[in-house]
C-alpha atoms as a PDB file:
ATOM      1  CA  UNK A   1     -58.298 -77.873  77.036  1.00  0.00           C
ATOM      2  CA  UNK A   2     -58.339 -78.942  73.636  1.00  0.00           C
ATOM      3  CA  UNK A   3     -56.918 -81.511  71.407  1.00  0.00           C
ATOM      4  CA  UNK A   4     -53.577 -79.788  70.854  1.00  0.00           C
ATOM      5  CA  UNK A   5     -52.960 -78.801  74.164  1.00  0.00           C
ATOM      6  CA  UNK A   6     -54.192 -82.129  75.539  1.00  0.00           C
ATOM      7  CA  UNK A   7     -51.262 -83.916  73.433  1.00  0.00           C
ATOM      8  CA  UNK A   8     -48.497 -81.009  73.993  1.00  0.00           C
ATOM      9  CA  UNK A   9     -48.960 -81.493  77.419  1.00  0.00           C
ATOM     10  CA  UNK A  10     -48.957 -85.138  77.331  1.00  0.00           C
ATOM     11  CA  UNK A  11     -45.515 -84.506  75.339  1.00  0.00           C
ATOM     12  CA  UNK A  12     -43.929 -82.589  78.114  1.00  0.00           C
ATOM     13  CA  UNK A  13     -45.160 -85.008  80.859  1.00  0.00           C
ATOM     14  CA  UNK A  14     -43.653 -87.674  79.167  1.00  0.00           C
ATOM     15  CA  UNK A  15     -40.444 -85.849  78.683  1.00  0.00           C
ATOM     16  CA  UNK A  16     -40.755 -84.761  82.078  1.00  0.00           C
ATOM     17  CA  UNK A  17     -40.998 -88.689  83.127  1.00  0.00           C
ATOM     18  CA  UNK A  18     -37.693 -89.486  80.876  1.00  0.00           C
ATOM     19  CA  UNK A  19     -35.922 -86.759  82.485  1.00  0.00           C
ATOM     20  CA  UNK A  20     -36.669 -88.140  86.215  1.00  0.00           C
ATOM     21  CA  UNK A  21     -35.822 -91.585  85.156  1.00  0.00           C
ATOM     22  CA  UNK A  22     -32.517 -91.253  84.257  1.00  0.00           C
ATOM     23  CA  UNK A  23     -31.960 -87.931  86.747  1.00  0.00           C
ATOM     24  CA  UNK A  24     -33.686 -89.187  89.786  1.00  0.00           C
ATOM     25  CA  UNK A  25     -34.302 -84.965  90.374  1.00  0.00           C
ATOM     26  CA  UNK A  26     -36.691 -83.492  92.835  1.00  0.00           C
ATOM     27  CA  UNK A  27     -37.298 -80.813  89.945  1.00  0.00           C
ATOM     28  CA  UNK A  28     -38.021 -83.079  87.553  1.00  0.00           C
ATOM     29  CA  UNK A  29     -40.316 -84.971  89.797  1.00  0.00           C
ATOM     30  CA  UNK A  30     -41.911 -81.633  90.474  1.00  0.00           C
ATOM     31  CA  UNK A  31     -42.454 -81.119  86.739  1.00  0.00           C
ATOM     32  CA  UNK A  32     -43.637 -84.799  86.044  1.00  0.00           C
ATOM     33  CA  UNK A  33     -46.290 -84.428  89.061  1.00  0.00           C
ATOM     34  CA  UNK A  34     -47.438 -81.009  87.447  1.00  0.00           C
ATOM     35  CA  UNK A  35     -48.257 -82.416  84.234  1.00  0.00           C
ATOM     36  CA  UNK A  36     -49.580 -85.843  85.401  1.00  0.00           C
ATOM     37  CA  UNK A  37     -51.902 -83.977  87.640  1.00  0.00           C
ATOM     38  CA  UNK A  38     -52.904 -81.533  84.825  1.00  0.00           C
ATOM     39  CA  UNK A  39     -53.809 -84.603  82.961  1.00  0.00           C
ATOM     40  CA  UNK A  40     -55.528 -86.267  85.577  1.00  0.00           C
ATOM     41  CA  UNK A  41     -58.186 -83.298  85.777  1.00  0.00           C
ATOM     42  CA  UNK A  42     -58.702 -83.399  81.712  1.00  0.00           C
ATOM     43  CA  UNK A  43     -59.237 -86.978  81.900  1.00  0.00           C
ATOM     44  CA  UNK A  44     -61.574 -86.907  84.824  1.00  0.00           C
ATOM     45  CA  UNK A  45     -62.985 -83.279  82.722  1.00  0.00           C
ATOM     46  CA  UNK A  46     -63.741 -85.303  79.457  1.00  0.00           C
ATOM     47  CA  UNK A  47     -64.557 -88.205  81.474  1.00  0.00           C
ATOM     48  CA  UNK A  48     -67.614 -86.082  82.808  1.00  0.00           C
ATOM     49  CA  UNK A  49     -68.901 -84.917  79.603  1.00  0.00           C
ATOM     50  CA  UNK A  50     -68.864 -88.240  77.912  1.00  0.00           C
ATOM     51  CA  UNK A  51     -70.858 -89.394  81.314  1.00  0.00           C
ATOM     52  CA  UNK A  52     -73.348 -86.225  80.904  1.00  0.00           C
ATOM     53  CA  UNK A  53     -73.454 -86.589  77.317  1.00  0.00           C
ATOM     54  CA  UNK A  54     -74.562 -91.075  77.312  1.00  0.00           C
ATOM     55  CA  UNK A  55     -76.942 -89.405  80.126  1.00  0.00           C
ATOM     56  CA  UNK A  56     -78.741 -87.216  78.427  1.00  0.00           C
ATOM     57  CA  UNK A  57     -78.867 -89.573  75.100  1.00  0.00           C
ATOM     58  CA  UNK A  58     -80.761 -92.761  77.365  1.00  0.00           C
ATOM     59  CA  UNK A  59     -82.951 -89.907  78.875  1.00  0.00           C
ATOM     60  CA  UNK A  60     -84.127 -88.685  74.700  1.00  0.00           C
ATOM     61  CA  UNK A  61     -84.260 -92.328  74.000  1.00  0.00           C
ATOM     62  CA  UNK A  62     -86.268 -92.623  77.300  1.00  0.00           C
ATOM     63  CA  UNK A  63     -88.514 -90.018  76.564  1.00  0.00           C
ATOM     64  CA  UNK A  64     -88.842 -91.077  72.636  1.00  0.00           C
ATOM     65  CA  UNK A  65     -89.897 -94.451  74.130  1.00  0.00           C
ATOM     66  CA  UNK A  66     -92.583 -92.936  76.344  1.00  0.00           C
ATOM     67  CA  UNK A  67     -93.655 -90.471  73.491  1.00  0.00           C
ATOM     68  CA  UNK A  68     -94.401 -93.513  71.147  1.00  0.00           C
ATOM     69  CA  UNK A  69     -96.211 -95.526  73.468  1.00  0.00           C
END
């Protein structure tokens, strides 16, 4: 997913949230339970490559460490 699509579907949750707070619907608690889980697994996504990415940077600044020693 990428920026855009990461905020459009942020968008519709949101509107999806508004609509089940004043409708009390089981549709619109369907759609706002779609899009919060579709945002869960981009946040927990990114959340992985930021994790893999301050990894692999301690392991270069690991190895530079070793390398200059």
């Amino acid at each position: 997913m990428n920026a855009r699509e990461f905020y459009d579907t942020v968008v519709k949750m949101r509107d999806a949230q508004k609509r089940f707070n004043d409708l009390s619907d089981d549709e619109c608690m369907a759609d706002v339970l779609k899009y919060e889980s579709i945002i869960d697994a981009e946040i927990e996504r990114v959340t992985n490559i930021l994790k893999n990415k301050n990894e692999q940077q301690v392991d270069r600044a690991k190895n530079a460490v070793v390398e200059n020693a």
